[in-house]
PDB file of N, CA and C in Angstrom:
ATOM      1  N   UNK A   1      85.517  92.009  94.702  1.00  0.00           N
ATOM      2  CA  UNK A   1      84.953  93.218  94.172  1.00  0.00           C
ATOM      3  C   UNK A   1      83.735  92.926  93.295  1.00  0.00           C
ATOM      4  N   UNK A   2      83.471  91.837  92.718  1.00  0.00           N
ATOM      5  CA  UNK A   2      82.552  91.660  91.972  1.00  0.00           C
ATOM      6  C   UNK A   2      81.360  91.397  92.596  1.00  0.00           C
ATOM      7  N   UNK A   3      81.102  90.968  93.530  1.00  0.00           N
ATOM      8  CA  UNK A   3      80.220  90.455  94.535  1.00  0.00           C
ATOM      9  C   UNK A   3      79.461  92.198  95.418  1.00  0.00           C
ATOM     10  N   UNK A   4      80.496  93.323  95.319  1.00  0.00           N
ATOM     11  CA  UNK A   4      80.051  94.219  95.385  1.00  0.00           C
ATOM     12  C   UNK A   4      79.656  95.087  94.350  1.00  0.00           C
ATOM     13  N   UNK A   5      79.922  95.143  93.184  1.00  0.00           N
ATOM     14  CA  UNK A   5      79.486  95.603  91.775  1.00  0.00           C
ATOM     15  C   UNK A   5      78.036  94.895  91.698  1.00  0.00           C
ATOM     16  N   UNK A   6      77.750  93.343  92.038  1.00  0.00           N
ATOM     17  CA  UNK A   6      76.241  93.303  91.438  1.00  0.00           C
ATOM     18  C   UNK A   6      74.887  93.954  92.593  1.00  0.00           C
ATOM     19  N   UNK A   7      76.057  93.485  94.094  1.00  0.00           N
ATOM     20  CA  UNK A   7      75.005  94.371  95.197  1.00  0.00           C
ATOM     21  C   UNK A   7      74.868  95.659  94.467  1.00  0.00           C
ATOM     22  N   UNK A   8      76.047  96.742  94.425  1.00  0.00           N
ATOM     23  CA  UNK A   8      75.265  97.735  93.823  1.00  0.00           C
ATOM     24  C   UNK A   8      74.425  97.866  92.579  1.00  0.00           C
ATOM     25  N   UNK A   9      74.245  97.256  91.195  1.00  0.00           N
ATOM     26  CA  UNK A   9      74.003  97.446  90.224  1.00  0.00           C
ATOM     27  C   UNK A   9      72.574  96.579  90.797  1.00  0.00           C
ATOM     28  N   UNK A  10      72.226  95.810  91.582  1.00  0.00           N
ATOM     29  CA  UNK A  10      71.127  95.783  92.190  1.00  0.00           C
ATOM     30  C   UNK A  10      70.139  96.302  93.364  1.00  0.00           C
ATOM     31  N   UNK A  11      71.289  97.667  93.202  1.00  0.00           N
ATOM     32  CA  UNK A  11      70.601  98.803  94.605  1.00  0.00           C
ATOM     33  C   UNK A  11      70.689  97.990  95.831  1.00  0.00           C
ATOM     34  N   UNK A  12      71.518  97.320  95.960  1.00  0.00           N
ATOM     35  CA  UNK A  12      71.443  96.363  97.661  1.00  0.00           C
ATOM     36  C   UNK A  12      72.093  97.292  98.334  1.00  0.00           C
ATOM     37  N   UNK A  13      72.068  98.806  98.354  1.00  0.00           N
ATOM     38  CA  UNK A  13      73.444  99.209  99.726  1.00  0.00           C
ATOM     39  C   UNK A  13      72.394 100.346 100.079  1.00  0.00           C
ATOM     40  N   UNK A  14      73.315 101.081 101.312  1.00  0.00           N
ATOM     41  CA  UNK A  14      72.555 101.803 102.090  1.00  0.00           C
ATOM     42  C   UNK A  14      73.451 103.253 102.339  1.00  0.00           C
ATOM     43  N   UNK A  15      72.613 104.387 102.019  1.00  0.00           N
ATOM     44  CA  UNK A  15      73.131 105.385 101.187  1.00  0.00           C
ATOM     45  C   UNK A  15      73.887 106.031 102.439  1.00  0.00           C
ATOM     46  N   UNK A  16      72.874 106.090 103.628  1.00  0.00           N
ATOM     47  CA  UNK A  16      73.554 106.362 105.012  1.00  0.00           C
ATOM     48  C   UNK A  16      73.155 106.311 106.036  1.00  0.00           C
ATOM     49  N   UNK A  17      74.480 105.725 107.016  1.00  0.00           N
ATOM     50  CA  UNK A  17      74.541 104.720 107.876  1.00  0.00           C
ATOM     51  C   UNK A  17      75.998 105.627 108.851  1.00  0.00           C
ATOM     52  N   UNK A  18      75.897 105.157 109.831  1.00  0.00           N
ATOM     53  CA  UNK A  18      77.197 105.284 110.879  1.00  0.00           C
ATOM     54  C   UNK A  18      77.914 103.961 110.933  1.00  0.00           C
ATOM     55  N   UNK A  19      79.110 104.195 110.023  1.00  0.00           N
ATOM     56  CA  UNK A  19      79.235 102.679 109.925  1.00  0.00           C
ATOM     57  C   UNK A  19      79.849 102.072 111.545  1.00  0.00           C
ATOM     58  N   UNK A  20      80.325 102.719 112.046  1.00  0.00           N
ATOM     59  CA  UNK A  20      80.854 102.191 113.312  1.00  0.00           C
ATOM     60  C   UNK A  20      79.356 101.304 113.886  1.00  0.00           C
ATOM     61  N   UNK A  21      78.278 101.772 113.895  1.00  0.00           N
ATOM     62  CA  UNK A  21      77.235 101.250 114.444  1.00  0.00           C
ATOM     63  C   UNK A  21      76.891  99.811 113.664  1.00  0.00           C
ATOM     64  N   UNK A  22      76.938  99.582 112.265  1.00  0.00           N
ATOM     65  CA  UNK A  22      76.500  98.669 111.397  1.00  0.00           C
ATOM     66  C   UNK A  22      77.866  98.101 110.756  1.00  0.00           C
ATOM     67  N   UNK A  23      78.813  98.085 111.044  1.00  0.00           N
ATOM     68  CA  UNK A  23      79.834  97.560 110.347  1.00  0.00           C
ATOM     69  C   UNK A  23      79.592  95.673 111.543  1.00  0.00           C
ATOM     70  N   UNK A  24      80.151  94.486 110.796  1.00  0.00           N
ATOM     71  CA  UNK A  24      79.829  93.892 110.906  1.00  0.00           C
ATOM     72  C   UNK A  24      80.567  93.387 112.302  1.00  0.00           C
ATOM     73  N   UNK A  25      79.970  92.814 113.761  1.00  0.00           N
ATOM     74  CA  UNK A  25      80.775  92.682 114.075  1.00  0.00           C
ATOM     75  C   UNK A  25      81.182  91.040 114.630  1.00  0.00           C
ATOM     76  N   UNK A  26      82.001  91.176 115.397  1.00  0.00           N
ATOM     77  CA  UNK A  26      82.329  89.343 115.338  1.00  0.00           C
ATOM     78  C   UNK A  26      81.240  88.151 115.761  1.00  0.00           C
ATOM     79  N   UNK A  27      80.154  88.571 116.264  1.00  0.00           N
ATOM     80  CA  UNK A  27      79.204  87.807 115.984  1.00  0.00           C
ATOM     81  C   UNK A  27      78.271  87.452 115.334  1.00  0.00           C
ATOM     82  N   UNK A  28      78.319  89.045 114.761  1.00  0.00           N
ATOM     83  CA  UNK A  28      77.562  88.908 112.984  1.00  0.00           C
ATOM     84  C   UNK A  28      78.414  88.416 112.573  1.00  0.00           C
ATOM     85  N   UNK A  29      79.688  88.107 112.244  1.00  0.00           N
ATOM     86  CA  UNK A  29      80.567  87.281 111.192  1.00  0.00           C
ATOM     87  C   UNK A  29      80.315  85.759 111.466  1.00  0.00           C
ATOM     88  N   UNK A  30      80.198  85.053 112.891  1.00  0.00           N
ATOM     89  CA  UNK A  30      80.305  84.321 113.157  1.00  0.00           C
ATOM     90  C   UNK A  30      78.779  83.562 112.831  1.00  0.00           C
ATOM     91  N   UNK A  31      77.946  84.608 112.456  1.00  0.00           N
ATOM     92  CA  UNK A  31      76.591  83.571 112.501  1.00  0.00           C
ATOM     93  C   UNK A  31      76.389  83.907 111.115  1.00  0.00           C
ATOM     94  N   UNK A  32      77.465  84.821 110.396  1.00  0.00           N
ATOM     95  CA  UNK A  32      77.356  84.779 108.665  1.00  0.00           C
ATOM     96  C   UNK A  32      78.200  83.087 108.233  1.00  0.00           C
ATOM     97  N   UNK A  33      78.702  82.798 109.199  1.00  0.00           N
ATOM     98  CA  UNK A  33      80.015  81.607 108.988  1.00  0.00           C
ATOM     99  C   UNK A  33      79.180  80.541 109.063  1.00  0.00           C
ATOM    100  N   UNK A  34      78.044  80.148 109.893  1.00  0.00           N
ATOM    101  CA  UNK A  34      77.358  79.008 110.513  1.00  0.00           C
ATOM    102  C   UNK A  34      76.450  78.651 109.163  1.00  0.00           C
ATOM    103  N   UNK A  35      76.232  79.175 107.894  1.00  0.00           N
ATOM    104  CA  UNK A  35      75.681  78.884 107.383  1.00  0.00           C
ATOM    105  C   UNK A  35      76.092  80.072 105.907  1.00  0.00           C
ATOM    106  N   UNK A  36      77.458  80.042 105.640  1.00  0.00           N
ATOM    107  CA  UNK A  36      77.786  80.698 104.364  1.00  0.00           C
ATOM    108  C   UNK A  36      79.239  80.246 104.244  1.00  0.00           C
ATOM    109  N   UNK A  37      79.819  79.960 103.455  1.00  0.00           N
ATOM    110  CA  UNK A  37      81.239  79.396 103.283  1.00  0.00           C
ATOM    111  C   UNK A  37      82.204  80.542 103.568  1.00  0.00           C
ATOM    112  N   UNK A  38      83.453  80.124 103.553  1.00  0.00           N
ATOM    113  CA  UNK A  38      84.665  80.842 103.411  1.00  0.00           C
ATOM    114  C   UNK A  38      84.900  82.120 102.827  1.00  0.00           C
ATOM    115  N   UNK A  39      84.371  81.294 100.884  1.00  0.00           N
ATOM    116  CA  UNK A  39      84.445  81.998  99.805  1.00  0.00           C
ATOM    117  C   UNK A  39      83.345  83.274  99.621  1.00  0.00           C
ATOM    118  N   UNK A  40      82.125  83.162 101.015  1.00  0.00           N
ATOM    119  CA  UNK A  40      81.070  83.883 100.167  1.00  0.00           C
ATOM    120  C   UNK A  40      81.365  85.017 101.489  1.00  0.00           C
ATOM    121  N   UNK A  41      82.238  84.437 102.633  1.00  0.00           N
ATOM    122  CA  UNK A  41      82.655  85.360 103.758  1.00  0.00           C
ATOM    123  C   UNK A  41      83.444  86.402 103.250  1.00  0.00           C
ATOM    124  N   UNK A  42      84.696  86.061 102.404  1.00  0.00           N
ATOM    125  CA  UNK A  42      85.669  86.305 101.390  1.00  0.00           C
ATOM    126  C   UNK A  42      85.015  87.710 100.501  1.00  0.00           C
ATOM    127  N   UNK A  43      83.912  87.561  99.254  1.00  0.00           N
ATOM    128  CA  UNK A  43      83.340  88.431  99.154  1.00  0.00           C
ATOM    129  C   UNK A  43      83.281  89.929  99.649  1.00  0.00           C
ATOM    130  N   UNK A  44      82.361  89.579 100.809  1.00  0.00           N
ATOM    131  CA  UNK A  44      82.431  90.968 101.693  1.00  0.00           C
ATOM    132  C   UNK A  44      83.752  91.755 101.900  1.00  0.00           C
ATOM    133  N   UNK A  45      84.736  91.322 101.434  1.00  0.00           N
ATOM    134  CA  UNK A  45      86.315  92.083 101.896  1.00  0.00           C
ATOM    135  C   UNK A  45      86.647  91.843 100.382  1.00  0.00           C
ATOM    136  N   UNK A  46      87.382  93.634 100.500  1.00  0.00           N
ATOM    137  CA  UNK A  46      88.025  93.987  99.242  1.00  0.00           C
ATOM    138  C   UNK A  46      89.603  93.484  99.135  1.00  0.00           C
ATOM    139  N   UNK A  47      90.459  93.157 100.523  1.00  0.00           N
ATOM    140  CA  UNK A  47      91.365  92.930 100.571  1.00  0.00           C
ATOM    141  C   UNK A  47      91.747  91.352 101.841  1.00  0.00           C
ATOM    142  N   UNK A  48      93.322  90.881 101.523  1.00  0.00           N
ATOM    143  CA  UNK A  48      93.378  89.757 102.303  1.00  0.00           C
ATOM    144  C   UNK A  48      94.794  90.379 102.933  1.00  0.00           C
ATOM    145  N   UNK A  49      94.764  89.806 104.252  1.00  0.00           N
ATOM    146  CA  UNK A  49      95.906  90.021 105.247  1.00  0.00           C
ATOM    147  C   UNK A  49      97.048  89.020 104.906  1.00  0.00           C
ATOM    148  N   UNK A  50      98.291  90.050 105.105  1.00  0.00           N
ATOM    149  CA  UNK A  50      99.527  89.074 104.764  1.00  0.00           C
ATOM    150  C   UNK A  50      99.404  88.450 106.250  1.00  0.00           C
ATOM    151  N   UNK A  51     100.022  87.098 105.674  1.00  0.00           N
ATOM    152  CA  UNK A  51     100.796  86.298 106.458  1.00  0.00           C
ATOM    153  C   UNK A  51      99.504  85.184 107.323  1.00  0.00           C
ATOM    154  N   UNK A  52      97.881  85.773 107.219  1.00  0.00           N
ATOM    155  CA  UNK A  52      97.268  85.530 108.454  1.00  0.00           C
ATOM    156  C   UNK A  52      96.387  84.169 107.230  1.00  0.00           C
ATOM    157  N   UNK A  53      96.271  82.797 108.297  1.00  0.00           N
ATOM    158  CA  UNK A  53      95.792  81.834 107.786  1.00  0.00           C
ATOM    159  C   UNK A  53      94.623  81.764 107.085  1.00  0.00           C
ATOM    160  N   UNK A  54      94.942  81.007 106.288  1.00  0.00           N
ATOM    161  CA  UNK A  54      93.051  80.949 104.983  1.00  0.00           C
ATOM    162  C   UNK A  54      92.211  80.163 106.189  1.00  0.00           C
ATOM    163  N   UNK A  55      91.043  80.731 105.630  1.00  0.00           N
ATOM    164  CA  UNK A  55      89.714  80.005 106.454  1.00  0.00           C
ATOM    165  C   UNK A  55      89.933  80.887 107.513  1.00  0.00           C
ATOM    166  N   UNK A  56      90.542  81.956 107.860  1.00  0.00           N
ATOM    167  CA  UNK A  56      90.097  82.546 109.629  1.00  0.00           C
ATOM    168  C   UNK A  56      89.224  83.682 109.021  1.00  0.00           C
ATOM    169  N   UNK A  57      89.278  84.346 110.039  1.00  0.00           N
ATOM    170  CA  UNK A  57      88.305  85.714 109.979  1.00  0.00           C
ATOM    171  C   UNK A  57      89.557  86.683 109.829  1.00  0.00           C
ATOM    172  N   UNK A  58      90.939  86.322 110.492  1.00  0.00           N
ATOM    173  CA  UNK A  58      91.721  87.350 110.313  1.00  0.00           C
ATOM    174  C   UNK A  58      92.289  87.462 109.004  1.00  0.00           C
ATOM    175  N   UNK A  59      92.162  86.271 108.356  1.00  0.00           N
ATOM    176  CA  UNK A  59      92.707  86.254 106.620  1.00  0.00           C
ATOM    177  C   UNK A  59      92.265  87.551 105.700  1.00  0.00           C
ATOM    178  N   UNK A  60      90.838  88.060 106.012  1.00  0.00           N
ATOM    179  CA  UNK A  60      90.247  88.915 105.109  1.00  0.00           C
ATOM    180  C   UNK A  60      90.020  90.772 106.031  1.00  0.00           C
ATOM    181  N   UNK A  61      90.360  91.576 104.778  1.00  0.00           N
ATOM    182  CA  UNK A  61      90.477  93.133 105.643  1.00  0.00           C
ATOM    183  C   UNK A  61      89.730  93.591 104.303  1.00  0.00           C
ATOM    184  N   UNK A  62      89.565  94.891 104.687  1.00  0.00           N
ATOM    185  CA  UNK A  62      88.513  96.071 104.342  1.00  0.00           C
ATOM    186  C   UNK A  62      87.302  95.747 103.985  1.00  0.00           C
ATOM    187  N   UNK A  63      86.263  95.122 105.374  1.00  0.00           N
ATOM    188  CA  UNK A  63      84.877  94.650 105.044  1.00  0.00           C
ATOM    189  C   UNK A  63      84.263  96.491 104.551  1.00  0.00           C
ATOM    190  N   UNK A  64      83.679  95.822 103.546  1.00  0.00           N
ATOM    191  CA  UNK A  64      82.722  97.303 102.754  1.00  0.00           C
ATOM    192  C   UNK A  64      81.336  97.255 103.073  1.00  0.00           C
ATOM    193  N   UNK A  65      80.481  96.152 103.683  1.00  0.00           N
ATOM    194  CA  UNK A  65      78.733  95.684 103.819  1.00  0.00           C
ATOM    195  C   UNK A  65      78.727  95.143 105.300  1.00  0.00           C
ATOM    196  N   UNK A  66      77.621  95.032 105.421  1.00  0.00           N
ATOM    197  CA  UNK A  66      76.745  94.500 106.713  1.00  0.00           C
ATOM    198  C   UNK A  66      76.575  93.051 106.344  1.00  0.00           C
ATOM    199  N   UNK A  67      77.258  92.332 105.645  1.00  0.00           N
ATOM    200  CA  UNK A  67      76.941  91.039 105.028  1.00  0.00           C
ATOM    201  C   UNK A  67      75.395  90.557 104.382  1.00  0.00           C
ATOM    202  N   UNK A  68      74.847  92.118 104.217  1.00  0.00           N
ATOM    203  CA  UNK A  68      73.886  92.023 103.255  1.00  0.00           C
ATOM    204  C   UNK A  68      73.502  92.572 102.348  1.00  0.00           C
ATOM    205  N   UNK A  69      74.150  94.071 102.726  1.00  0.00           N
ATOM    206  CA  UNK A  69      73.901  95.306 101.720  1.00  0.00           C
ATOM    207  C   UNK A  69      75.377  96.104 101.804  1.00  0.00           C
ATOM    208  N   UNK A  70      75.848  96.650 100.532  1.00  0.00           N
ATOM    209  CA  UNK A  70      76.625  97.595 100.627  1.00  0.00           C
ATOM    210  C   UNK A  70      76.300  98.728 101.493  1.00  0.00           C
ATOM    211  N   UNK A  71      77.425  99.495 102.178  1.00  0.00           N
ATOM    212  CA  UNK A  71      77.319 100.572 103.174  1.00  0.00           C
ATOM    213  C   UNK A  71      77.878 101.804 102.308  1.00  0.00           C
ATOM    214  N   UNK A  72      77.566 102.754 101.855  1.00  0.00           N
ATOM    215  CA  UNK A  72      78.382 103.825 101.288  1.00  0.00           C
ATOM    216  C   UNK A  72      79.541 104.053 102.234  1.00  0.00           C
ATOM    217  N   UNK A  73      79.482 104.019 103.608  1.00  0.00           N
ATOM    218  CA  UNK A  73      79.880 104.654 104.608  1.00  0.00           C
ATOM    219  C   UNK A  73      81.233 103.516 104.643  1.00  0.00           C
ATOM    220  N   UNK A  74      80.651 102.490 104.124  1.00  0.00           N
ATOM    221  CA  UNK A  74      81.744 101.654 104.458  1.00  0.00           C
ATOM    222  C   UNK A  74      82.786 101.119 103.633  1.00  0.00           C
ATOM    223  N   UNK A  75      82.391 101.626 102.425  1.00  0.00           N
ATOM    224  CA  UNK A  75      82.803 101.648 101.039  1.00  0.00           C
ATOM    225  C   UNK A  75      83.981 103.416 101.461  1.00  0.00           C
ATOM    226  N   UNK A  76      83.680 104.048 102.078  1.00  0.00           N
ATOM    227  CA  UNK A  76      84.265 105.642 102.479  1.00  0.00           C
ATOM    228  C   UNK A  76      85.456 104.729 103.515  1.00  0.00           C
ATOM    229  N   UNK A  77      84.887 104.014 104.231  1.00  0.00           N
ATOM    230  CA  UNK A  77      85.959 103.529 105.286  1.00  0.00           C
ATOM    231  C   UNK A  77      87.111 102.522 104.688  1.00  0.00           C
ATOM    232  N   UNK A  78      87.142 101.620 103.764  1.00  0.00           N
ATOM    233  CA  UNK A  78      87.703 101.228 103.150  1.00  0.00           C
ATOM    234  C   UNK A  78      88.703 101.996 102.436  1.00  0.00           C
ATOM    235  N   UNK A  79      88.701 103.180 102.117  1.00  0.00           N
ATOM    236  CA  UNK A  79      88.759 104.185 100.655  1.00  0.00           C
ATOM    237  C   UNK A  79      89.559 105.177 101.846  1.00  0.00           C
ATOM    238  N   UNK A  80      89.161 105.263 102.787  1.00  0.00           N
ATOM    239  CA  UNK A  80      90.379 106.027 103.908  1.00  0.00           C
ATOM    240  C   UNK A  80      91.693 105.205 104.260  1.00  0.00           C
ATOM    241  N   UNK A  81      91.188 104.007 104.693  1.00  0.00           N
ATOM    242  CA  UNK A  81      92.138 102.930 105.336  1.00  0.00           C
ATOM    243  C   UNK A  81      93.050 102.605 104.491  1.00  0.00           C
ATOM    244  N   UNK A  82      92.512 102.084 103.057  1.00  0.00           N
ATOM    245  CA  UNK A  82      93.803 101.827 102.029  1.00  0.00           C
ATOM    246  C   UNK A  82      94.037 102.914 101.909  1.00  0.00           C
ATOM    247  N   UNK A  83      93.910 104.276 101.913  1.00  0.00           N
ATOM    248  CA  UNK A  83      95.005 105.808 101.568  1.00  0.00           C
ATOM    249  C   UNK A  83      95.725 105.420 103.015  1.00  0.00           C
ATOM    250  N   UNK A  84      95.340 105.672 104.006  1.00  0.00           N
ATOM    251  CA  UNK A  84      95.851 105.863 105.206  1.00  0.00           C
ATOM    252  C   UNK A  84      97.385 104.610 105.555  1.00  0.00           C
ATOM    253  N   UNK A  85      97.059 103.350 105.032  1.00  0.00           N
ATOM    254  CA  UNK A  85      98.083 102.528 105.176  1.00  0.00           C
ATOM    255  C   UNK A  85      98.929 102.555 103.950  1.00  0.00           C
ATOM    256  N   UNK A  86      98.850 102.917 102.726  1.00  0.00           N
ATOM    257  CA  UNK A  86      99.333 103.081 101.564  1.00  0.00           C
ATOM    258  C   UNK A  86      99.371 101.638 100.546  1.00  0.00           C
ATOM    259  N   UNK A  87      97.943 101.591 100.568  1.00  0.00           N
ATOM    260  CA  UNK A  87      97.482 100.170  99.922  1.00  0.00           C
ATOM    261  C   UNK A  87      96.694 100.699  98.824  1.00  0.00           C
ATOM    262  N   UNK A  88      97.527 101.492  97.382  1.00  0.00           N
ATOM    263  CA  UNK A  88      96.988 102.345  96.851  1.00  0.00           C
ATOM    264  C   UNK A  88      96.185 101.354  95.591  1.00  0.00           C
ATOM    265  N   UNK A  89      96.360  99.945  95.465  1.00  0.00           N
ATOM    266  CA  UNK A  89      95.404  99.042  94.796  1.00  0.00           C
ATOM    267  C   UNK A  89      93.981  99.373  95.495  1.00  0.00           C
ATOM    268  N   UNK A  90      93.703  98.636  96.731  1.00  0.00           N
ATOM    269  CA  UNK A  90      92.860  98.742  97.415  1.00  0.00           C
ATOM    270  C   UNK A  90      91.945 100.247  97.674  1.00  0.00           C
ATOM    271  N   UNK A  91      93.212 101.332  97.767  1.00  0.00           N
ATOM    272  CA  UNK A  91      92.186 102.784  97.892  1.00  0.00           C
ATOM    273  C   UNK A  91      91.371 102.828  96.356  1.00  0.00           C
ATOM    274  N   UNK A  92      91.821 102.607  95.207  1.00  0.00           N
ATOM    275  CA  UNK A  92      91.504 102.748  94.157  1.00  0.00           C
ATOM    276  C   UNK A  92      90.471 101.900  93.225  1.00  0.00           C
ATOM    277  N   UNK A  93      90.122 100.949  94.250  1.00  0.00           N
ATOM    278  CA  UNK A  93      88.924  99.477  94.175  1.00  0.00           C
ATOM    279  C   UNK A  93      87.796 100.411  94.842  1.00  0.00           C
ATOM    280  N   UNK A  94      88.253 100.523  96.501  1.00  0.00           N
ATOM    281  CA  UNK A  94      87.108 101.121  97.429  1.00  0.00           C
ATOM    282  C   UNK A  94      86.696 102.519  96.441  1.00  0.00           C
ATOM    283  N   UNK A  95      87.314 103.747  95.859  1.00  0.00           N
ATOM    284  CA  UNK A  95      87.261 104.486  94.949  1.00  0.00           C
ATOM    285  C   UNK A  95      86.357 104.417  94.105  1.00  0.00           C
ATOM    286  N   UNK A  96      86.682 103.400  93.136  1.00  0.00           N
ATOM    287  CA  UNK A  96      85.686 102.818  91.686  1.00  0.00           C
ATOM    288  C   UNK A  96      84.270 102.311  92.567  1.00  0.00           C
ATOM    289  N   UNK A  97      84.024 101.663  93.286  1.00  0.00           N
ATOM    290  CA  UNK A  97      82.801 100.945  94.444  1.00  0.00           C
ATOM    291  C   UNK A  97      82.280 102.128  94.482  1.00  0.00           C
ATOM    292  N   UNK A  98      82.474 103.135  95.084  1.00  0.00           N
ATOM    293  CA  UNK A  98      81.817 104.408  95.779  1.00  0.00           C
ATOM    294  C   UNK A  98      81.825 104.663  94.400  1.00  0.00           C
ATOM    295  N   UNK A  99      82.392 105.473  93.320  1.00  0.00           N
ATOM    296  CA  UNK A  99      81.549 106.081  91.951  1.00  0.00           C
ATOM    297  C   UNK A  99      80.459 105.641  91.619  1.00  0.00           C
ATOM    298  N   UNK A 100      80.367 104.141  91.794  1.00  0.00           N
ATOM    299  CA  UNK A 100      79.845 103.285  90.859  1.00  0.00           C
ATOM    300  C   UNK A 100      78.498 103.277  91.695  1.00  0.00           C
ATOM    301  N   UNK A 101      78.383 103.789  92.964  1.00  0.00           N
ATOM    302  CA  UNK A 101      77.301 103.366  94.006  1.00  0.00           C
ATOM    303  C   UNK A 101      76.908 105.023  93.737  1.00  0.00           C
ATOM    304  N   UNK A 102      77.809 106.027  94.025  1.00  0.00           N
ATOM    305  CA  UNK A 102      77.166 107.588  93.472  1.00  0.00           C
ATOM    306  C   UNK A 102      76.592 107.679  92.356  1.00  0.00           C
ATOM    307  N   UNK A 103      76.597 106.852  91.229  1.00  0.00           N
ATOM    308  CA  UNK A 103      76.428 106.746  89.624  1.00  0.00           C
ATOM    309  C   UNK A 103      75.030 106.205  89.606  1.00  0.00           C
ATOM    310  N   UNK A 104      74.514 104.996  90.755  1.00  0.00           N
ATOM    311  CA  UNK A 104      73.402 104.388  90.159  1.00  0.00           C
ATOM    312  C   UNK A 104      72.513 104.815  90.996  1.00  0.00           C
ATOM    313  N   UNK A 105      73.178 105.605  92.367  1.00  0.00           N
ATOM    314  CA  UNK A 105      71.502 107.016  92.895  1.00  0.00           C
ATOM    315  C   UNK A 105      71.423 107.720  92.473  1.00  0.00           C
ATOM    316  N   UNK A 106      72.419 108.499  91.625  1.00  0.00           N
ATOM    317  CA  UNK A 106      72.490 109.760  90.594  1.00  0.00           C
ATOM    318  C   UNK A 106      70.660 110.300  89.572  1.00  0.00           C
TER     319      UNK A 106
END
């Protein structure tokens, strides 16, 4: 979450977007991997998958960015998914992200 607090507090996100179109997908992850660690892959996700091995791609859930800029849209998709599965830590992270991104276009 912190890694998305300074994107926004440095205007890095994008107010609107279709995230289905720009959400990241496995070959953007894979050529974010070829030259960014684990930890900075890690980042981009507000949450980690039970049970699924460290170092994969399946270890980490609710990507919020394009692995460059925050997505409002995707910060909204996050903020559905944890209500929708009842991951009410996580709805309430994606939550505070989106204020905090409405607060500094305000």
């Amino acid at each position: 979450m912190a890694r998305a607090r300074q994107l926004i507090d440095a205007r890095q996100y994008v107010l609107d977007s279709v995230w289905g179109d720009v959400q990241p997908s496995a070959e953007d992850e894979n050529e974010f991997l070829e030259s960014h660690s684990w930890d900075e892959y890690a980042e981009w996700h507000l949450g980690l998958t039970d049970g699924a091995t460290d170092e994969t791609k399946a270890r980490y859930a609710f990507v919020y960015g394009d692995l460059r800029r925050v997505h409002r849209m995707g910060l909204i998709a996050c903020q559905y998914r944890a209500a929708e599965w009842r991951h009410k830590e996580l709805e309430l992270t994606a939550h505070e992200l989106l204020q905090r991104l409405d607060g500094k276009r305000a």
